[in-house]
C-alpha atoms as a PDB file:
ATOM      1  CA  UNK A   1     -27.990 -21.941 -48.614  1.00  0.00           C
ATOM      2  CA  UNK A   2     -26.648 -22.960 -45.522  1.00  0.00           C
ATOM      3  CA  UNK A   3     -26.589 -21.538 -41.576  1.00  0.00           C
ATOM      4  CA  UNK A   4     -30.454 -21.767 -40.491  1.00  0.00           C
ATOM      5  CA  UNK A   5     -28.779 -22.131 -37.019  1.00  0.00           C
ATOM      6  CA  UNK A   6     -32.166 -22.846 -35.118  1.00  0.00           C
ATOM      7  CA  UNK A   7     -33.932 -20.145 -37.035  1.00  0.00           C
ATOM      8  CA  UNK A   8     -37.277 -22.265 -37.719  1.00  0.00           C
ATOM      9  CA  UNK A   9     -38.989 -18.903 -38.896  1.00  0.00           C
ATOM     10  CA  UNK A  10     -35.812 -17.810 -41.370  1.00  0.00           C
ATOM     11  CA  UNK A  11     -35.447 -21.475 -42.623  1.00  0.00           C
ATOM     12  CA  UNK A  12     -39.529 -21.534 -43.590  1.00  0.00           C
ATOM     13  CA  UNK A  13     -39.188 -18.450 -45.194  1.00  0.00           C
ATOM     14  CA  UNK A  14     -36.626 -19.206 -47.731  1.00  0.00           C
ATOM     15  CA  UNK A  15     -38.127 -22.366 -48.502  1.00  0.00           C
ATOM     16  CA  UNK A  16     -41.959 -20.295 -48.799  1.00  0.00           C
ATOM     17  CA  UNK A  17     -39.510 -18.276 -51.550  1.00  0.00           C
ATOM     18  CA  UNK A  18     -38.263 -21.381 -52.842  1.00  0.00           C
ATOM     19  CA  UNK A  19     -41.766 -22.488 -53.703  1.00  0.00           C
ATOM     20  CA  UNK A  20     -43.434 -19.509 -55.234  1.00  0.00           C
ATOM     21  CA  UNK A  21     -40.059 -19.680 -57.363  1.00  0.00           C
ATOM     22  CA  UNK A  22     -40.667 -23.406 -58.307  1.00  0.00           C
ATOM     23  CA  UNK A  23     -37.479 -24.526 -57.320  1.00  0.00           C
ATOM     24  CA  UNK A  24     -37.934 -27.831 -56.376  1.00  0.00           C
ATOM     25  CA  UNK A  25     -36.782 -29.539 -53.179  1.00  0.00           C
ATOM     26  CA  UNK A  26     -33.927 -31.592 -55.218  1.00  0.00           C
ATOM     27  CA  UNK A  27     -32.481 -28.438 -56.068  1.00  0.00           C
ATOM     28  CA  UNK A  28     -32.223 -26.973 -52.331  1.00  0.00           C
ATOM     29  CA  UNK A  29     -28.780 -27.524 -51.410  1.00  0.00           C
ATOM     30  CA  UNK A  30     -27.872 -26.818 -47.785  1.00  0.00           C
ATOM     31  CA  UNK A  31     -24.309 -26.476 -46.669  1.00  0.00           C
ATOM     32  CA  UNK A  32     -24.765 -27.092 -42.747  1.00  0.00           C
ATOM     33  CA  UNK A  33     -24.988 -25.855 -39.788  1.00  0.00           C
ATOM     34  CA  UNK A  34     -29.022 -26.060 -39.692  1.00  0.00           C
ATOM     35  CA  UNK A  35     -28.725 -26.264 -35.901  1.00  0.00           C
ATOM     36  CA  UNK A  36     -26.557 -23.382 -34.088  1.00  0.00           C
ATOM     37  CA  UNK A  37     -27.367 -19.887 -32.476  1.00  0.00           C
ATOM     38  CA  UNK A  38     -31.002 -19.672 -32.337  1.00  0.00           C
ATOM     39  CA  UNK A  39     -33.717 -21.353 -30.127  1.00  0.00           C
ATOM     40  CA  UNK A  40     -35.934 -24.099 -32.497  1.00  0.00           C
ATOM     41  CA  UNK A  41     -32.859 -26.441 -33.789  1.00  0.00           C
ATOM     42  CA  UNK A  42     -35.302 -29.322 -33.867  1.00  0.00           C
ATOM     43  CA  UNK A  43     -37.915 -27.253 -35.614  1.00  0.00           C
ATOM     44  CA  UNK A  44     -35.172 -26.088 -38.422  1.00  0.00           C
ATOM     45  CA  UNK A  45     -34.788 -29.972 -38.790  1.00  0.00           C
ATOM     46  CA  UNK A  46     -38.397 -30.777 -38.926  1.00  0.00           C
ATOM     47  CA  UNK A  47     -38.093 -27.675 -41.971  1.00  0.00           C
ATOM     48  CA  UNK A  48     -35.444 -29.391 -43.638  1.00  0.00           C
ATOM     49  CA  UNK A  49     -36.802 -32.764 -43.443  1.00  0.00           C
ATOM     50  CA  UNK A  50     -40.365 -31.898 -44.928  1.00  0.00           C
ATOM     51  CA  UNK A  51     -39.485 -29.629 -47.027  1.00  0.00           C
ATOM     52  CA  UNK A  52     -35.441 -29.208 -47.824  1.00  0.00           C
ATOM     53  CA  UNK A  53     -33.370 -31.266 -50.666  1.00  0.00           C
ATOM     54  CA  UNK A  54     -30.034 -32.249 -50.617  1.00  0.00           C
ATOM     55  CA  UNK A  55     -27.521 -31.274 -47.412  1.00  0.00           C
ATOM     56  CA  UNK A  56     -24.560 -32.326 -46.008  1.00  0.00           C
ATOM     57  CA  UNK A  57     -23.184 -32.155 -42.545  1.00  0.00           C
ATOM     58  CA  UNK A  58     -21.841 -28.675 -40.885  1.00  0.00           C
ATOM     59  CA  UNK A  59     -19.569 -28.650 -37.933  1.00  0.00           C
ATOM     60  CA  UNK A  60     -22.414 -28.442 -35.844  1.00  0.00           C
ATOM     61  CA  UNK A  61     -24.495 -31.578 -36.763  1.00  0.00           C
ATOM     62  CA  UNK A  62     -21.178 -33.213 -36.306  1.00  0.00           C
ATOM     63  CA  UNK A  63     -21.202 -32.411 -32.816  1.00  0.00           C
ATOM     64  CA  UNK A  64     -24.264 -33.108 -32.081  1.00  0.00           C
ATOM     65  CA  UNK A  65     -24.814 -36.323 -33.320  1.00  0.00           C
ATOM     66  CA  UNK A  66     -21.503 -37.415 -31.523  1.00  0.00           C
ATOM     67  CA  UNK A  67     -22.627 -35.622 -28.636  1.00  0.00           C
ATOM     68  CA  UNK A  68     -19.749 -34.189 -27.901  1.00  0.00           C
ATOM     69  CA  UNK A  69     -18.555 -31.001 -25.769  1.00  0.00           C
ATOM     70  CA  UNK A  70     -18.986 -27.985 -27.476  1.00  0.00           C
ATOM     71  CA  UNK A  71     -19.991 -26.810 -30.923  1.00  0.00           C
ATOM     72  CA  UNK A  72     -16.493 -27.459 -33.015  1.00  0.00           C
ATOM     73  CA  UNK A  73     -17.138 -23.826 -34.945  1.00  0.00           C
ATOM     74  CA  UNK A  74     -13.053 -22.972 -34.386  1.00  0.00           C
ATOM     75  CA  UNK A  75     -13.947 -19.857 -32.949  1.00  0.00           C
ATOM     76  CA  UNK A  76     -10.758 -18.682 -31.326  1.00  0.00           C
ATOM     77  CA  UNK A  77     -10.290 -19.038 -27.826  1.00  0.00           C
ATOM     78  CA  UNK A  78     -11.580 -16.108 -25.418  1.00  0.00           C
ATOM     79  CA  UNK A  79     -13.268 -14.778 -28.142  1.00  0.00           C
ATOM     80  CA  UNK A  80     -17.166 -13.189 -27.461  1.00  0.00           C
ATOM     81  CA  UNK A  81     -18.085 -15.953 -29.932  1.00  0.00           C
ATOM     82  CA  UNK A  82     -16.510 -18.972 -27.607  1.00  0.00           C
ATOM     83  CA  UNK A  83     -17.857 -17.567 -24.637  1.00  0.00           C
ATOM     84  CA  UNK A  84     -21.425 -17.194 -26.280  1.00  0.00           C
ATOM     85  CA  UNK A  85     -21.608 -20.533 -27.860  1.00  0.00           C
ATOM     86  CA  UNK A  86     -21.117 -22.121 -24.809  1.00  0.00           C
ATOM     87  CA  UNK A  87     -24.740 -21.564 -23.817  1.00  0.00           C
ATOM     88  CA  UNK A  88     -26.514 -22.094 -27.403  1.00  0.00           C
ATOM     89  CA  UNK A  89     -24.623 -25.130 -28.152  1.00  0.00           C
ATOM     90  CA  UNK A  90     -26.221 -26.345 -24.327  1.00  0.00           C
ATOM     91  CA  UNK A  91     -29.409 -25.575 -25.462  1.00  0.00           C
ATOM     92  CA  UNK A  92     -28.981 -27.776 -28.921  1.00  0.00           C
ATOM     93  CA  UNK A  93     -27.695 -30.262 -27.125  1.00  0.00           C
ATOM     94  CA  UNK A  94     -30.567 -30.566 -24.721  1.00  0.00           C
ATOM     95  CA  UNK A  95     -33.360 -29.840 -27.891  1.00  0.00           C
ATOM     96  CA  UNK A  96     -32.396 -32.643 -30.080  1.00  0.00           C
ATOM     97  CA  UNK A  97     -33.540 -35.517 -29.915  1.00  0.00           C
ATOM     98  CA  UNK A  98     -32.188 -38.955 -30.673  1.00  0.00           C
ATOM     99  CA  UNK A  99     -34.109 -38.811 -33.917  1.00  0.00           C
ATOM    100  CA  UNK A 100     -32.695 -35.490 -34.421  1.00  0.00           C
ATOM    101  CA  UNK A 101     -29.438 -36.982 -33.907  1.00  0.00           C
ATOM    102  CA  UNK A 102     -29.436 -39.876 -36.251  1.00  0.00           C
ATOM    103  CA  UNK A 103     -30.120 -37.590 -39.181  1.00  0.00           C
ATOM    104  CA  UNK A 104     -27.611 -35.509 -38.543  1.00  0.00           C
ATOM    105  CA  UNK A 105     -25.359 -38.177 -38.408  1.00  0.00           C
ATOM    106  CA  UNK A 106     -26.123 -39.420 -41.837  1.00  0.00           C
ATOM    107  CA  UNK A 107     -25.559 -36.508 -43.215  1.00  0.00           C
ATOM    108  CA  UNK A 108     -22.710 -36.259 -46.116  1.00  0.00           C
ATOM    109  CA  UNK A 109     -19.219 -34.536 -45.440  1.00  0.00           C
ATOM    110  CA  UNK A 110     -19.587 -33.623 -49.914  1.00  0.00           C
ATOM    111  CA  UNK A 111     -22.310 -33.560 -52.601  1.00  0.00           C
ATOM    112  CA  UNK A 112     -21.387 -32.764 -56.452  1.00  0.00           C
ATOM    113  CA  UNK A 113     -23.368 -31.599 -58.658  1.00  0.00           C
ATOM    114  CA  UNK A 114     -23.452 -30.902 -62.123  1.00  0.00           C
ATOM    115  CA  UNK A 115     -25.066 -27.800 -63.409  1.00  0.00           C
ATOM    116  CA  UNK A 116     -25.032 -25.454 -66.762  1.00  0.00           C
ATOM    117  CA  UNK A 117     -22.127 -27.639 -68.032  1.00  0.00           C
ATOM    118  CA  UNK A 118     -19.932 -27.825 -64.849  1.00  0.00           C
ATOM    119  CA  UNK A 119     -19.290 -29.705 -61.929  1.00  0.00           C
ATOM    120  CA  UNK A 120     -19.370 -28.437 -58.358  1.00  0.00           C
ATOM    121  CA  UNK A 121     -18.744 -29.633 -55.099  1.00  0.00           C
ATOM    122  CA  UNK A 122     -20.447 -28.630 -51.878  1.00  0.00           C
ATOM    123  CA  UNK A 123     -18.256 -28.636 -48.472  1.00  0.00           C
ATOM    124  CA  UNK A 124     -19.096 -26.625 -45.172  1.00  0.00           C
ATOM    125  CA  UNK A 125     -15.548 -24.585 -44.067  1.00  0.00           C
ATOM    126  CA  UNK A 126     -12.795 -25.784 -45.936  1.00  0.00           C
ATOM    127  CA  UNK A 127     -11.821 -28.683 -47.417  1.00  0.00           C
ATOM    128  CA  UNK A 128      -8.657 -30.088 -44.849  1.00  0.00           C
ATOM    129  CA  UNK A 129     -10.571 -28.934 -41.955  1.00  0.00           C
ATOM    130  CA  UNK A 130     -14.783 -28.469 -41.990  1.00  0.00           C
ATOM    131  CA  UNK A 131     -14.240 -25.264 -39.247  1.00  0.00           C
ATOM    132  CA  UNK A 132     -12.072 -23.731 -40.930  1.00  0.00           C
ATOM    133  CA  UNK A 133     -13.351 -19.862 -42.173  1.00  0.00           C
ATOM    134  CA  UNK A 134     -12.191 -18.823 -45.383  1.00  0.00           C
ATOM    135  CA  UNK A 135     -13.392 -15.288 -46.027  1.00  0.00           C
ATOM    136  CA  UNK A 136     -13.461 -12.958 -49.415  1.00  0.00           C
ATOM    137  CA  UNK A 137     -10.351 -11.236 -48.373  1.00  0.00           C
ATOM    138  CA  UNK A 138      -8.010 -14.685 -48.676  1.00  0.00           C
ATOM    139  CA  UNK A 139      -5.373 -14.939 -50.858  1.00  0.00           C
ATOM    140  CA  UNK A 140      -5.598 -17.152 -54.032  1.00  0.00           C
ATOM    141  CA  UNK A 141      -3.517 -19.438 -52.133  1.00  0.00           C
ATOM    142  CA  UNK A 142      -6.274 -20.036 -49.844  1.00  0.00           C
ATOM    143  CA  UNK A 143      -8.375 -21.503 -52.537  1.00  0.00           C
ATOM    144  CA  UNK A 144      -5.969 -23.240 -54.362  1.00  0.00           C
ATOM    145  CA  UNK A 145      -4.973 -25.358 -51.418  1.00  0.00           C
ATOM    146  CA  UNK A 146      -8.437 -25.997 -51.045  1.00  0.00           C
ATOM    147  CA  UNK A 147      -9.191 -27.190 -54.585  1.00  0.00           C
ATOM    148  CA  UNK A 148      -5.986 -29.294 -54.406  1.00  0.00           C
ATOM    149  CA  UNK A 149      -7.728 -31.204 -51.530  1.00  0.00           C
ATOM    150  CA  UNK A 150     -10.462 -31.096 -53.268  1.00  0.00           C
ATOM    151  CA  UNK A 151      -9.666 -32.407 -56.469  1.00  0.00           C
ATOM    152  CA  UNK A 152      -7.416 -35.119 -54.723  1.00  0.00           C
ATOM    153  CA  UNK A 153     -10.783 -36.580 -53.479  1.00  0.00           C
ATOM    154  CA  UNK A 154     -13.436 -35.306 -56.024  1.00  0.00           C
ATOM    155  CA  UNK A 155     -11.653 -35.200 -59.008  1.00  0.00           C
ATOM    156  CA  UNK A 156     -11.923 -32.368 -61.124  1.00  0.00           C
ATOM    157  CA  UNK A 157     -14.765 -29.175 -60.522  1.00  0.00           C
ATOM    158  CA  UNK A 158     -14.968 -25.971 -62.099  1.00  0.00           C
ATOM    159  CA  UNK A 159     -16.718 -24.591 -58.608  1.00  0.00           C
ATOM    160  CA  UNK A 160     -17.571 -24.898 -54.980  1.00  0.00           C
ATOM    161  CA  UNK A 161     -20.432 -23.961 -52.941  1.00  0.00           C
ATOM    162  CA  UNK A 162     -19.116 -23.293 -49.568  1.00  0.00           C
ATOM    163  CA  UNK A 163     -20.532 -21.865 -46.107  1.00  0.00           C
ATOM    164  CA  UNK A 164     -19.524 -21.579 -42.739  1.00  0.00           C
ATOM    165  CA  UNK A 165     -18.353 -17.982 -42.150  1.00  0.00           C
ATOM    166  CA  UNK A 166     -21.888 -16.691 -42.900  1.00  0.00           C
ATOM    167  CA  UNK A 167     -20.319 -14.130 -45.643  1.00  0.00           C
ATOM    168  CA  UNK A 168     -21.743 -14.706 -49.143  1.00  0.00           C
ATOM    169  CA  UNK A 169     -19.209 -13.891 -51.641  1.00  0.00           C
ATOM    170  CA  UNK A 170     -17.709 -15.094 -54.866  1.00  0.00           C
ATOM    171  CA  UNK A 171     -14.093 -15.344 -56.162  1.00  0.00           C
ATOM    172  CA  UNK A 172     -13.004 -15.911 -59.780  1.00  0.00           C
ATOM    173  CA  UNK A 173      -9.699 -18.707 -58.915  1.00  0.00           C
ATOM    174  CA  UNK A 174      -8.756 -18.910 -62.705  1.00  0.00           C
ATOM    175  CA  UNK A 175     -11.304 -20.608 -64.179  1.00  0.00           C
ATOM    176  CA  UNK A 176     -12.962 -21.917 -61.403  1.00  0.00           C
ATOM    177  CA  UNK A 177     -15.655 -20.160 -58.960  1.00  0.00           C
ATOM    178  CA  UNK A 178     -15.630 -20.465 -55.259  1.00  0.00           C
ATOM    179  CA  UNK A 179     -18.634 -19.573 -53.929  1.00  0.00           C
ATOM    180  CA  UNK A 180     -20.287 -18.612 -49.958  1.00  0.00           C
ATOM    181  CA  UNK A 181     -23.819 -18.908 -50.320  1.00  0.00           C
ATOM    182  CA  UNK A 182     -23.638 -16.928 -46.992  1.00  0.00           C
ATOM    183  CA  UNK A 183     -26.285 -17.767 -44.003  1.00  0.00           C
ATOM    184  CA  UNK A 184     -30.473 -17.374 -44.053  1.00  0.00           C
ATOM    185  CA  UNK A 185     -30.202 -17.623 -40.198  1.00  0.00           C
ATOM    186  CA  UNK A 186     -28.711 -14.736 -39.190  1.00  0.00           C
ATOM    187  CA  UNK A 187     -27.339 -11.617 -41.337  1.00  0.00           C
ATOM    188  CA  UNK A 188     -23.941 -10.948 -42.329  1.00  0.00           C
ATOM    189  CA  UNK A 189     -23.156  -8.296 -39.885  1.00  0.00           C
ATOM    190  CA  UNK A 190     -23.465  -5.494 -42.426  1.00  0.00           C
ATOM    191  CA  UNK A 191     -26.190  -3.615 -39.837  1.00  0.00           C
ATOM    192  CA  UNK A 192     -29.068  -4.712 -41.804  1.00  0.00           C
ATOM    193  CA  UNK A 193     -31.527  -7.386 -40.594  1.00  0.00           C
ATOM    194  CA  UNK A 194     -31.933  -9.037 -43.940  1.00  0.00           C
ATOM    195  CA  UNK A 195     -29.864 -12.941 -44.474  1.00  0.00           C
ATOM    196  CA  UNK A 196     -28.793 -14.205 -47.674  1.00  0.00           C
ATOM    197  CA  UNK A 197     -28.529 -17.228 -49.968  1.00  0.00           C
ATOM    198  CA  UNK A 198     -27.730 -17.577 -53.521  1.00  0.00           C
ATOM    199  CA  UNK A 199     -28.890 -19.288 -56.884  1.00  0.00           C
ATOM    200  CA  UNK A 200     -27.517 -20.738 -59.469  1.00  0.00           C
ATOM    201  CA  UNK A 201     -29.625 -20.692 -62.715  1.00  0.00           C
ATOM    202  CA  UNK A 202     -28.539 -21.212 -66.383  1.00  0.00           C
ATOM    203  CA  UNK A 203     -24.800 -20.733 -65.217  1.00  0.00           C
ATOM    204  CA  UNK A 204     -25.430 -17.313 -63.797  1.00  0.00           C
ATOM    205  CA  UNK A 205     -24.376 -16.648 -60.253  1.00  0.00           C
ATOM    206  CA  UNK A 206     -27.156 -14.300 -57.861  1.00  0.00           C
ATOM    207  CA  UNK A 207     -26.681 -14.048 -54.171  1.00  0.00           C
ATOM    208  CA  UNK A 208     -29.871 -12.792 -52.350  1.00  0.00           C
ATOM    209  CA  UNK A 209     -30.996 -10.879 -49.433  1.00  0.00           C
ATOM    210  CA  UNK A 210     -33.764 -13.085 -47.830  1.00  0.00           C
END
């Protein structure tokens, strides 16, 4: 799972699911961006530090913990989103707290994992740059350049759990699976309130609504 973006009440949620499901905190991988859009970005870190497993850094923590300018999402410029995360990313900004800070800052850029036989890697955007969005519609190309860069680092994987562009989908590259787990803080713009994540159990891929 990945994008809480300051949804505290989203973020508790999936991890009340997570629990009646008995999937333990080591097994709660977040790709990022915990802090973004919404209004409680220290509460969603409270969440993910009582209660979340592994993570690694999104764009956003980056920021935050340098305490830099703006939010680093690579929204284009003009663009509704720019103009709009000028004021959220203000409000993060001012919410965090040095504490805050220093654990985003520890945060990983990877993770790997091993499950059902294979080995995955977990980035936030893409793999030469962690804004960029790479979105269901790509060309193979797209995700064969980022496996190269991948692999040049990692070492061989057979998949990669991805996030960033808040779409969950899942391409087939040959034999290898990239994979959006989407975002549990807000919905994939497909006019329904629900958010999504996705497991990964015995091999078998399952994105959710949340």
């Amino acid at each position: 799972f990945g994008g809480a973006y300051s949804n505290r009440q989203a973020l508790r949620a999936l991890f009340d699911m997570a629990e009646r499901k008995g999937i333990a905190r080591d097994r709660r991988i977040c790709t990022g961006d915990v802090v973004a859009y919404g209004a409680d970005g220290p509460g969603c870190i409270a969440e993910m530090r009582g209660r979340g497993g592994p993570a690694i850094a999104g764009n956003v923590e980056k920021q935050l913990a340098a305490e830099a300018t703006d939010c680093g999402c690579g929204f284009e410029a003009g663009s509704v989103c720019a103009a709009l995360s000028v004021g959220w990313y203000a409000h993060a900004q001012a919410a965090c707290t040095e504490e805050d800070r220093a654990w985003m800052a520890a945060l990983p850029d990877w993770l790997v994992f091993r499950h059902g036989g294979r080995r995955y890697a977990v980035l936030h955007g893409g793999a030469d740059d962690i804004s960029r969005f790479i979105w269901p519609s790509d060309a193979d190309a797209v995700f064969e350049r980022q496996f190269s860069v991948l692999e040049d680092r990692l070492g061989p994987l057979d998949g990669v759990i991805a996030g960033h562009s808040g779409i969950p989908f899942h391409r087939r590259i040959g034999a290898r699976d990239w994979i959006n787990a989407g975002a549990v803080g807000l919905p994939p713009n497909d006019g329904a309130p629900e958010t999504r994540y996705a497991t990964l159990e015995k091999g078998r891929l399952t994105l959710h609504r949340l």
